[in-house]
N, C-alpha and C. Protein backbone atom coordinates (compact mmCIF):
# COMPACT_ATOMS: atom_id res chain seq x y z
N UNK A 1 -53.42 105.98 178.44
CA UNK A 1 -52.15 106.58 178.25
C UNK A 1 -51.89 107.60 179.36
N UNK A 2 -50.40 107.69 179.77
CA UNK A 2 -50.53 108.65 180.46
C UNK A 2 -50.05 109.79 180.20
N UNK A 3 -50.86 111.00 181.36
CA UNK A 3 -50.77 112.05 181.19
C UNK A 3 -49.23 112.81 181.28
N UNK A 4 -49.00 114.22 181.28
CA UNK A 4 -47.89 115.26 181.66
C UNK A 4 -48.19 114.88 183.75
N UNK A 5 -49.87 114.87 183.76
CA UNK A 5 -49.91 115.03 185.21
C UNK A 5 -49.46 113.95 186.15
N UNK A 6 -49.93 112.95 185.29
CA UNK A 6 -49.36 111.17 186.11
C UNK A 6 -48.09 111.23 186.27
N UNK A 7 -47.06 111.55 185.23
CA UNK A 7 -45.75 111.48 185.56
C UNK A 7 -45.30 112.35 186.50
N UNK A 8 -45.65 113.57 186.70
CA UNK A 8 -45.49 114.74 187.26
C UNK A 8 -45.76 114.05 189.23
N UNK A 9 -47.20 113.62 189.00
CA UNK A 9 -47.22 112.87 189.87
C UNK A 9 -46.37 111.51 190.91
N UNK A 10 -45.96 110.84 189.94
CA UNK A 10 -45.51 109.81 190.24
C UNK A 10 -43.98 110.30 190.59
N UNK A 11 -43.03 111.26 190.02
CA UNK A 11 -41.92 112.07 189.96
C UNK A 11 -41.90 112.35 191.81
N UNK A 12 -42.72 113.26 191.75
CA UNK A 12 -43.37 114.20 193.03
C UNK A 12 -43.74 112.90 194.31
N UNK A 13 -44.22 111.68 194.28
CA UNK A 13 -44.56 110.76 195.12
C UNK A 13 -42.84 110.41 195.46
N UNK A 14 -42.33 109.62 194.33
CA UNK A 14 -40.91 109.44 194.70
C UNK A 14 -39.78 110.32 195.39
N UNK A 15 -39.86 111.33 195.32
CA UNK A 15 -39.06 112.41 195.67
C UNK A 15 -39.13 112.51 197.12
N UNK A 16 -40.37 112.15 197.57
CA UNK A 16 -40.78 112.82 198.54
C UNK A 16 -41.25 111.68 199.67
N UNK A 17 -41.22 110.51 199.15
CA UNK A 17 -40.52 109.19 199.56
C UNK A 17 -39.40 109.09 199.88
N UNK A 18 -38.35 108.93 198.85
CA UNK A 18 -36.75 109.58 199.08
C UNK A 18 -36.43 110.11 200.04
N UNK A 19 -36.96 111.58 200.07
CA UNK A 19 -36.73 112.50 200.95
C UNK A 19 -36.87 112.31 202.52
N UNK A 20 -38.07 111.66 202.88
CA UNK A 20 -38.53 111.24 204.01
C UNK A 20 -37.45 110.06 204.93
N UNK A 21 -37.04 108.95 203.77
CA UNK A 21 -35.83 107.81 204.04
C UNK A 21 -34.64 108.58 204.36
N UNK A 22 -34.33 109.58 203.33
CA UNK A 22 -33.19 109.97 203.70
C UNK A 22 -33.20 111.19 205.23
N UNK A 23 -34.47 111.91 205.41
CA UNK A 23 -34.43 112.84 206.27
C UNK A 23 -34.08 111.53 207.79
N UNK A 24 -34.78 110.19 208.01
CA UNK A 24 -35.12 108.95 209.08
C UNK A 24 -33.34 108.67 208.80
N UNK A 25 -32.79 108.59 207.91
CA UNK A 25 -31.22 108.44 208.38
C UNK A 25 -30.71 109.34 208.57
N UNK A 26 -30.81 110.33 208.07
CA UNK A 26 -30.12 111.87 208.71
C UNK A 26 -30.08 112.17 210.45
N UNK A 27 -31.53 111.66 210.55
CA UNK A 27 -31.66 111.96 211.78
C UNK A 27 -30.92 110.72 213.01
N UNK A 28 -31.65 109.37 212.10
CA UNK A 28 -30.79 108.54 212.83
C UNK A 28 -29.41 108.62 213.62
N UNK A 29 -28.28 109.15 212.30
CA UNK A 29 -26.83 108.98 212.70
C UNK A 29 -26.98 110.57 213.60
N UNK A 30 -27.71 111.41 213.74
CA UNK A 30 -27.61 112.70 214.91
C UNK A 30 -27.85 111.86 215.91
N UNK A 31 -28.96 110.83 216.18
CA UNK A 31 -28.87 110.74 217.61
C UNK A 31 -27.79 109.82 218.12
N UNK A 32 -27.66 108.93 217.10
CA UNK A 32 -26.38 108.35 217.44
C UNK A 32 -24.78 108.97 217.65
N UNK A 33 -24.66 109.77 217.04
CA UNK A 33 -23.48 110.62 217.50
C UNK A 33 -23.72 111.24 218.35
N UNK A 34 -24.99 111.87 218.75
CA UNK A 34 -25.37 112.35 220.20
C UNK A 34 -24.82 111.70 221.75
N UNK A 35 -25.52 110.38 221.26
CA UNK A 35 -25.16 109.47 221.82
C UNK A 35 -23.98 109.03 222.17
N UNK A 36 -22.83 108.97 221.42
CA UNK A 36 -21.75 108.69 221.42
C UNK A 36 -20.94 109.59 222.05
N UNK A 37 -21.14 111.00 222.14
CA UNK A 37 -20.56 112.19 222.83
C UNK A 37 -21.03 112.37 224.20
N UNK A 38 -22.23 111.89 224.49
CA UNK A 38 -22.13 111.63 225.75
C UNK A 38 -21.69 110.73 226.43
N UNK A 39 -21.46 109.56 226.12
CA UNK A 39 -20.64 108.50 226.41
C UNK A 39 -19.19 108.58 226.82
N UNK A 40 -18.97 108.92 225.56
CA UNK A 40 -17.73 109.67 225.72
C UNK A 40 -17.02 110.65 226.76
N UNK A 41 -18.44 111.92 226.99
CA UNK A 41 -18.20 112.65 228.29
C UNK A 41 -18.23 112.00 229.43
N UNK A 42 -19.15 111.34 229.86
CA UNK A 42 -19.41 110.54 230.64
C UNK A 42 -18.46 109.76 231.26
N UNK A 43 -17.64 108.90 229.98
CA UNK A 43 -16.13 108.47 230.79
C UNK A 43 -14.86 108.99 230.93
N UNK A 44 -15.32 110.18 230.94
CA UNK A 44 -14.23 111.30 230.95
C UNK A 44 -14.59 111.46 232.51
N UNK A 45 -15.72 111.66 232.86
CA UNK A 45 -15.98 111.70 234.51
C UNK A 45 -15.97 110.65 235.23
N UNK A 46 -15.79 109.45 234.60
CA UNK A 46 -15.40 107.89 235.33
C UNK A 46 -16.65 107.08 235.70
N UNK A 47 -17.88 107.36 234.03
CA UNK A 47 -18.96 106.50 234.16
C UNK A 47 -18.71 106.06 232.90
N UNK A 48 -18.76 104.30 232.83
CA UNK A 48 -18.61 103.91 231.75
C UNK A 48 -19.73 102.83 231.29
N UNK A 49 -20.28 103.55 230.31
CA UNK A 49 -21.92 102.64 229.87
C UNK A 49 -21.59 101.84 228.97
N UNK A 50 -22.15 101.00 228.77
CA UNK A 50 -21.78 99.54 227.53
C UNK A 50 -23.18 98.68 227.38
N UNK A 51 -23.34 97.83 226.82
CA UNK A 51 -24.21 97.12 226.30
C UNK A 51 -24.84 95.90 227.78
N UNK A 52 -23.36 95.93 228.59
CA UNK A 52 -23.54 95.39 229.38
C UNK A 52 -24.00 95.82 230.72
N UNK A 53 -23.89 97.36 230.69
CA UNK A 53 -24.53 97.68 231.72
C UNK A 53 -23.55 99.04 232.12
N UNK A 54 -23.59 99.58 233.20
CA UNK A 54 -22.61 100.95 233.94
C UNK A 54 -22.05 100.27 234.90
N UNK A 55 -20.57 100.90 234.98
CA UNK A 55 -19.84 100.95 235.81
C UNK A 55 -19.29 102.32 236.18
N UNK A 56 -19.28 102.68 237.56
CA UNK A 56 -18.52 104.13 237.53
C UNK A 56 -17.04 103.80 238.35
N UNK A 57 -16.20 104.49 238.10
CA UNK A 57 -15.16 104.57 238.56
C UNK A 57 -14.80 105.24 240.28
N UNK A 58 -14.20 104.67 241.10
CA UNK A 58 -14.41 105.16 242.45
C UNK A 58 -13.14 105.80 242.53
N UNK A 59 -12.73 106.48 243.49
CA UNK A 59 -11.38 107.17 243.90
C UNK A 59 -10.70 106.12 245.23
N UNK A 60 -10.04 105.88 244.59
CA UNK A 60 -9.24 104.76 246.01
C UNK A 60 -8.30 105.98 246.69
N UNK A 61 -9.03 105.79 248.43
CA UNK A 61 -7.90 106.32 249.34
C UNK A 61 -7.44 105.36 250.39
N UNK A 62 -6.02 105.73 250.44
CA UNK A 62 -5.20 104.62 251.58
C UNK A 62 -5.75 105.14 252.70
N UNK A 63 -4.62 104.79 253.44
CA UNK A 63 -5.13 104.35 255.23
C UNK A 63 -4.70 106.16 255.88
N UNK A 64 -3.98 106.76 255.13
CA UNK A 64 -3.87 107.90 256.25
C UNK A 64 -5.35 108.83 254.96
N UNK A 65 -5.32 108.70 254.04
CA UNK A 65 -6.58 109.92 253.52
C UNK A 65 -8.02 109.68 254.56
N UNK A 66 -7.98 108.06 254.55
CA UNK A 66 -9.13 107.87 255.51
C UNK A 66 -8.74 108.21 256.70
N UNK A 67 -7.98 108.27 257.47
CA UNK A 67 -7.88 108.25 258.98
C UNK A 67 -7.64 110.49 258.77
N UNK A 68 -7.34 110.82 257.82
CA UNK A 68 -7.22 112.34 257.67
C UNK A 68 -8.69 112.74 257.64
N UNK A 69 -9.70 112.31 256.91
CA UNK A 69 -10.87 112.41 256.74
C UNK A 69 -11.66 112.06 257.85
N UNK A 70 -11.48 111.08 258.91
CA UNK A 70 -12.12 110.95 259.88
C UNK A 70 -11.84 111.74 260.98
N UNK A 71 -10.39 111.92 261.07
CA UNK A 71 -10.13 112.96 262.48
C UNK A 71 -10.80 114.78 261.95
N UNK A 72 -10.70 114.61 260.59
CA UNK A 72 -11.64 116.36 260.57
C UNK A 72 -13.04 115.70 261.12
N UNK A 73 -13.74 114.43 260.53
CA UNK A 73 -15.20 114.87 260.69
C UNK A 73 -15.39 114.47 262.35
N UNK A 74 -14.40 114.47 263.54
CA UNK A 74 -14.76 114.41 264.92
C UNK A 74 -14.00 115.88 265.27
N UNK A 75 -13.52 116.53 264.92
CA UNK A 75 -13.18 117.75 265.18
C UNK A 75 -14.25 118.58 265.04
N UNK A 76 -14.63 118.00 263.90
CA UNK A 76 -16.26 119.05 263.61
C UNK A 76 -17.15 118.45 264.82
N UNK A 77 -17.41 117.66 264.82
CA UNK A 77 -18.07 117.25 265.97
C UNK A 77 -17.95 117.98 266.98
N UNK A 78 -16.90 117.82 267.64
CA UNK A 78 -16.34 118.62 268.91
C UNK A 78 -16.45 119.99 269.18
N UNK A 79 -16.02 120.44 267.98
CA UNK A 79 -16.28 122.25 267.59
C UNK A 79 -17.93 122.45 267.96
N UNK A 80 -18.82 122.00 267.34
CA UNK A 80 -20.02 121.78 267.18
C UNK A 80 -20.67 121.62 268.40
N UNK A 81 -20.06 121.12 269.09
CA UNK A 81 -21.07 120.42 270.53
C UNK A 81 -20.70 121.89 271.64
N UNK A 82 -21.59 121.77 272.51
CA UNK A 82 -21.49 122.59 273.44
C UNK A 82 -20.93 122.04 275.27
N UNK A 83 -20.84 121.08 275.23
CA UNK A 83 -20.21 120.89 276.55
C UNK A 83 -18.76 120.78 277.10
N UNK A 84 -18.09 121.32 275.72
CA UNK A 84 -16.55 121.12 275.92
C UNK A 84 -16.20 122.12 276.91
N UNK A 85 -16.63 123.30 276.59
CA UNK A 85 -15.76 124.46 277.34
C UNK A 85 -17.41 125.51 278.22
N UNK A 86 -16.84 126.17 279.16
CA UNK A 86 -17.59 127.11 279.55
C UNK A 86 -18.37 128.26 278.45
N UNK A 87 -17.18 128.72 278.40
CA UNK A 87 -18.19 129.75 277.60
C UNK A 87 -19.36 129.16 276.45
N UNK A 88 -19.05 127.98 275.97
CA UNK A 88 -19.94 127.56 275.30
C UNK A 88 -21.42 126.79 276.10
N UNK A 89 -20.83 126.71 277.30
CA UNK A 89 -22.09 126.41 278.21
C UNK A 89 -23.07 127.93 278.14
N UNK A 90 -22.49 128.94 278.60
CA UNK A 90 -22.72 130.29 279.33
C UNK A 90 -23.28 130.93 277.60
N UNK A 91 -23.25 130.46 276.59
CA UNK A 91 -24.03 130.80 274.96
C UNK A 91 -24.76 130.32 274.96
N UNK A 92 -24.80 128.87 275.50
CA UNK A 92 -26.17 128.33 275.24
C UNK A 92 -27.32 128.63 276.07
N UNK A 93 -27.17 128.73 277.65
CA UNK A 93 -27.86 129.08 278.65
C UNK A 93 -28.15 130.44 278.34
N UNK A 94 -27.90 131.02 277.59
CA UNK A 94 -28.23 132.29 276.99
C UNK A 94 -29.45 132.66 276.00
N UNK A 95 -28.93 131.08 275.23
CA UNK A 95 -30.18 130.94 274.06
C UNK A 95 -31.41 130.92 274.48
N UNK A 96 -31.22 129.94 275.63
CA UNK A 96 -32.38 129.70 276.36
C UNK A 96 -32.44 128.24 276.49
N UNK A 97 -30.92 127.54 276.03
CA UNK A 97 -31.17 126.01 276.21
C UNK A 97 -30.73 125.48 277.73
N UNK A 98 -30.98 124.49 278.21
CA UNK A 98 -31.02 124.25 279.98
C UNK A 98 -30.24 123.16 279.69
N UNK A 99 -28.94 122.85 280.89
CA UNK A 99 -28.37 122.13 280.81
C UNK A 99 -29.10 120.63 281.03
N UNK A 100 -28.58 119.87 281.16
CA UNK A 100 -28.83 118.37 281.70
C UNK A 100 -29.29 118.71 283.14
N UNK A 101 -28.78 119.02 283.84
CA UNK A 101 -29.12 118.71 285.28
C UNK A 101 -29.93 119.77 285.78
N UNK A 102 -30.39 120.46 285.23
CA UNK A 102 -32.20 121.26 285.02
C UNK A 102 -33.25 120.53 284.42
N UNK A 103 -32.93 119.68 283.46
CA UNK A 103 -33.52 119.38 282.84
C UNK A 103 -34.22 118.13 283.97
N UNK A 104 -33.32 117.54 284.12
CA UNK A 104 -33.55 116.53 285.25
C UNK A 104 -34.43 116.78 286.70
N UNK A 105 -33.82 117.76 287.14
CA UNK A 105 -34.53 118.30 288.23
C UNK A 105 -36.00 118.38 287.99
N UNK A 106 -36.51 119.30 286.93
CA UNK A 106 -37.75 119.79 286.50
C UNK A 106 -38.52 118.18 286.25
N UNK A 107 -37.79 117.53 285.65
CA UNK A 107 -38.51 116.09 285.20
C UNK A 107 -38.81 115.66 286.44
N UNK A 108 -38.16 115.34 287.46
CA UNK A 108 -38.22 114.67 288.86
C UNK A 108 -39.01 115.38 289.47
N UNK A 109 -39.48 116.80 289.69
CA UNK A 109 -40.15 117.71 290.36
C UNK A 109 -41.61 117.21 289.75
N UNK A 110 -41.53 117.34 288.03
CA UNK A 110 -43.08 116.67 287.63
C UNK A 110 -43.84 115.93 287.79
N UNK A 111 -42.58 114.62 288.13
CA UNK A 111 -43.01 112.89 288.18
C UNK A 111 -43.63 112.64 289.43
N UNK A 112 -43.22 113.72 290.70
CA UNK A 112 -43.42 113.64 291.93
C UNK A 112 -44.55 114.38 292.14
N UNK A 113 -45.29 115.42 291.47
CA UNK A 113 -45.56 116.18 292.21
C UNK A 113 -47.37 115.88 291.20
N UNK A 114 -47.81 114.87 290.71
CA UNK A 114 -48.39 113.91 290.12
C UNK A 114 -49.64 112.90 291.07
């Protein structure tokens, strides 16, 4: 026959069974809504994930954004380089960098003198 304790027992096993199933779906639908909010963010920034795989979204520019974008990045260039103008010769020979045709000389003086 059973006891006050068996039932008490068996009460206490189930509960706590229960509890465990229900804590594994609790948690389940968190990561899934987790999940879903980043997704969500995600194609808010123009990445879109699916079952099938990612796609991100690109920015289409016509013919003058590109040709606007290329004449800055040779301006930078130009700015950048040192043989356009004098004074940018007369900064560098300062630094301590030697033009081309020192550079040359000294090479030819080495090769010869060998």
């Amino acid at each position: 026959m059973a006891g006050w304790l068996d039932f008490f027992s068996l009460l206490f096993t189930t509960a706590l069974f229960v509890g465990v199933v229900i804590g594994v779906i609790y948690a389940g639908r968190a990561i899934s809504q987790a999940v879903e909010s980043t997704k969500s963010s995600l194609k808010d920034k123009g990445i879109n994930i699916s079952d099938k795989g990612v796609s991100v979204k690109t920015k289409q520019y016509n013919r003058s954004d590109y040709l606007d974008s290329t004449q800055r990045g040779v301006i930078k260039a130009l700015n950048a380089s040192s043989f356009g103008t004098e004074q940018k010769q007369k900064q560098g020979a300062s630094l301590g960098v030697r033009s081309a045709a020192s550079r040359s000389r000294t090479s030819v003086n080495s090769v010869g003198s060998k």
